[in-house]
Protein backbone atom coordinates (compact mmCIF):
# COMPACT_ATOMS: atom_id res chain seq x y z
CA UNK A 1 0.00 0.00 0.00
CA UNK A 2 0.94 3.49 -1.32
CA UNK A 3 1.64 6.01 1.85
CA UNK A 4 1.66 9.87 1.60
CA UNK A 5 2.69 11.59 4.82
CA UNK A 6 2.06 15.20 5.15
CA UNK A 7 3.34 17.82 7.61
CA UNK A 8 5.00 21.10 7.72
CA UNK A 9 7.56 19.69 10.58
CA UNK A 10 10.64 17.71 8.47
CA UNK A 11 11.36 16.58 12.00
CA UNK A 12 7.79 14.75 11.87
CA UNK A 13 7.70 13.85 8.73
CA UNK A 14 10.85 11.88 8.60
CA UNK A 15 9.75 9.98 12.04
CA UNK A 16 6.66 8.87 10.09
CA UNK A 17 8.96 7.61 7.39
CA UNK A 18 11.09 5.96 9.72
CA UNK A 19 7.93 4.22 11.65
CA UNK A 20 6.57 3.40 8.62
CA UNK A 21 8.97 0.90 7.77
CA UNK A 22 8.00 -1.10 11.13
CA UNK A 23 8.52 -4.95 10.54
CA UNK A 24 4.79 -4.88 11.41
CA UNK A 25 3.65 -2.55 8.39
CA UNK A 26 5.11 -4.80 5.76
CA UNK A 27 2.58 -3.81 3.08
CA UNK A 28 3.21 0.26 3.78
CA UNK A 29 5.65 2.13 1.30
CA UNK A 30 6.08 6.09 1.38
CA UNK A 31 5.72 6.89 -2.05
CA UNK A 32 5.81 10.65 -1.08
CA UNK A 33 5.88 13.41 1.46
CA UNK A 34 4.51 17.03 1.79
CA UNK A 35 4.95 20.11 3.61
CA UNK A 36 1.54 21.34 3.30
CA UNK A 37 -1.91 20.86 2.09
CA UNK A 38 -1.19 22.25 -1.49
CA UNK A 39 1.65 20.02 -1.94
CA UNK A 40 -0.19 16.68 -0.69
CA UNK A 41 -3.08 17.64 -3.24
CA UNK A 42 -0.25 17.29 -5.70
CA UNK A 43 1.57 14.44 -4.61
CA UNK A 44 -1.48 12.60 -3.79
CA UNK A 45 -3.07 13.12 -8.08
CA UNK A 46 0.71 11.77 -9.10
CA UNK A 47 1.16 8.94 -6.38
CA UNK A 48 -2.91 7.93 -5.53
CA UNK A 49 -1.50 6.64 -2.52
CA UNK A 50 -3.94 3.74 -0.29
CA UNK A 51 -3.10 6.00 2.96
CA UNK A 52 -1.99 9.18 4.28
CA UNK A 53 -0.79 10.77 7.45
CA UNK A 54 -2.47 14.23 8.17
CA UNK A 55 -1.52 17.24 9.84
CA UNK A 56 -3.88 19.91 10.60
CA UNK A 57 -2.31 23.04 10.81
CA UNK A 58 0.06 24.09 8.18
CA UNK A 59 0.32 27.29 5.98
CA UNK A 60 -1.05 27.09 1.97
CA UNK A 61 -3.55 24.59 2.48
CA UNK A 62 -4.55 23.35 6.29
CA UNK A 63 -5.22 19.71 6.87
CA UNK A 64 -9.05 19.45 7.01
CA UNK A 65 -9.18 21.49 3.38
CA UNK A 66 -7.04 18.95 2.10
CA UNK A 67 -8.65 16.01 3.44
CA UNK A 68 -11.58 17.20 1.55
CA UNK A 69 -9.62 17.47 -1.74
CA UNK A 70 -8.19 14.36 -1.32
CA UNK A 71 -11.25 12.94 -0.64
CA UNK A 72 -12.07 14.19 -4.28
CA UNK A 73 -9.05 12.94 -5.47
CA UNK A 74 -10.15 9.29 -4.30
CA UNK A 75 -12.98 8.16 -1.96
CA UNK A 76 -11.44 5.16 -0.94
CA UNK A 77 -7.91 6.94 0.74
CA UNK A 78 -8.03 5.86 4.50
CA UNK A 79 -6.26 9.23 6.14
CA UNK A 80 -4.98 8.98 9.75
CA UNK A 81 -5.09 12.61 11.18
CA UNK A 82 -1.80 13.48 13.28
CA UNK A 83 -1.58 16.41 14.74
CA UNK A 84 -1.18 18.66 18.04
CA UNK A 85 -4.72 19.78 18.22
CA UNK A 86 -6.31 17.77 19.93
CA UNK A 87 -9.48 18.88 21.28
CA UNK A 88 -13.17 16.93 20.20
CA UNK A 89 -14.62 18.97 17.99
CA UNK A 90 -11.05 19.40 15.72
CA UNK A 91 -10.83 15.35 15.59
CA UNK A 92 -14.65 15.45 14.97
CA UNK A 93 -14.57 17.94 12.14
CA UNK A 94 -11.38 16.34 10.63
CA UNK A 95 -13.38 12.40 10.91
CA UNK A 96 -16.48 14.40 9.09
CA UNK A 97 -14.82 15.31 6.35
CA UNK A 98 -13.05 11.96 5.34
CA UNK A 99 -10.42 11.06 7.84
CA UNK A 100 -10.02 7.44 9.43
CA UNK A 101 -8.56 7.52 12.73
CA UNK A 102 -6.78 10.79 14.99
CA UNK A 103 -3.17 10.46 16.37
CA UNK A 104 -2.18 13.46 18.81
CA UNK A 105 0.94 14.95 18.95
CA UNK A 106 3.37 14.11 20.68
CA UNK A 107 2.95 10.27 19.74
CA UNK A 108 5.33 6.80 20.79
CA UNK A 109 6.27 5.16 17.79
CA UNK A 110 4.09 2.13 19.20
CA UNK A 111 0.95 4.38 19.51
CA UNK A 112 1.36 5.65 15.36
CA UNK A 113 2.21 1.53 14.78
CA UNK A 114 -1.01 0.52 15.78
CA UNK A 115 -2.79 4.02 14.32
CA UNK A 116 -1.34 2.64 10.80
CA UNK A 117 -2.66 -1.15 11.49
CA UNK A 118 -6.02 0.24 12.54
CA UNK A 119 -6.12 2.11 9.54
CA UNK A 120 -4.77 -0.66 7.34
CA UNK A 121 -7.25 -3.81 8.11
CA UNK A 122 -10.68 -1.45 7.48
């Protein structure tokens, strides 16, 4: 399965690359990364990747915007929110418009494991 991760932090970004490659997530290959919401929209019409990691706020485009262009892009994407903001109605408003599952930052590398398993078997 195709992964996209998208974040404006390189520092979280590349520790969702490195988790990624988890002996557990076998089936999970980053095909791309993004800084922002603009760039995902991009990266995600070139790559169609199966699942994407989802910061909310980022300059250009913020997360929920591009959830919902992605969700244009293709229905079936299973995104995995993961972000600082973590209050109810944020995760519910990001879940409404497309998103899978919420991860809040900070997260253990065991905790965004079993986020990307959850996501993976639905």
């Amino acid at each position: 399965m195709k992964m996209l991760v998208v974040d404006d932090s390189s520092v979280i970004r590349n520790r969702i690359v490195q988790v990624a490659r988890h002996p557990d997530l076998p089936d999970l290959e980053v095909v791309a990364t993004a800084r922002h919401g603009g760039e995902a929209l991009l990266m995600a019409k070139e790559y169609l990747p199966d699942v994407v990691t989802m910061d909310l706020t980022m300059p250009n485009v913020d997360g929920v915007a591009c959830i919902k262009g992605l969700m244009k892009i293709s229905p079936d994407m299973r995104i995995l929110v993961v972000s600082a903001l973590g209050d109810r109605r944020t995760a519910l408003n990001a879940m409404s418009c497309g998103a899978h599952g919420f991860l809040h930052k900070p997260f253990t590398s065991e905790e965004l494991v079993e986020g990307l398993k959850e996501l993976l078997k639905d």
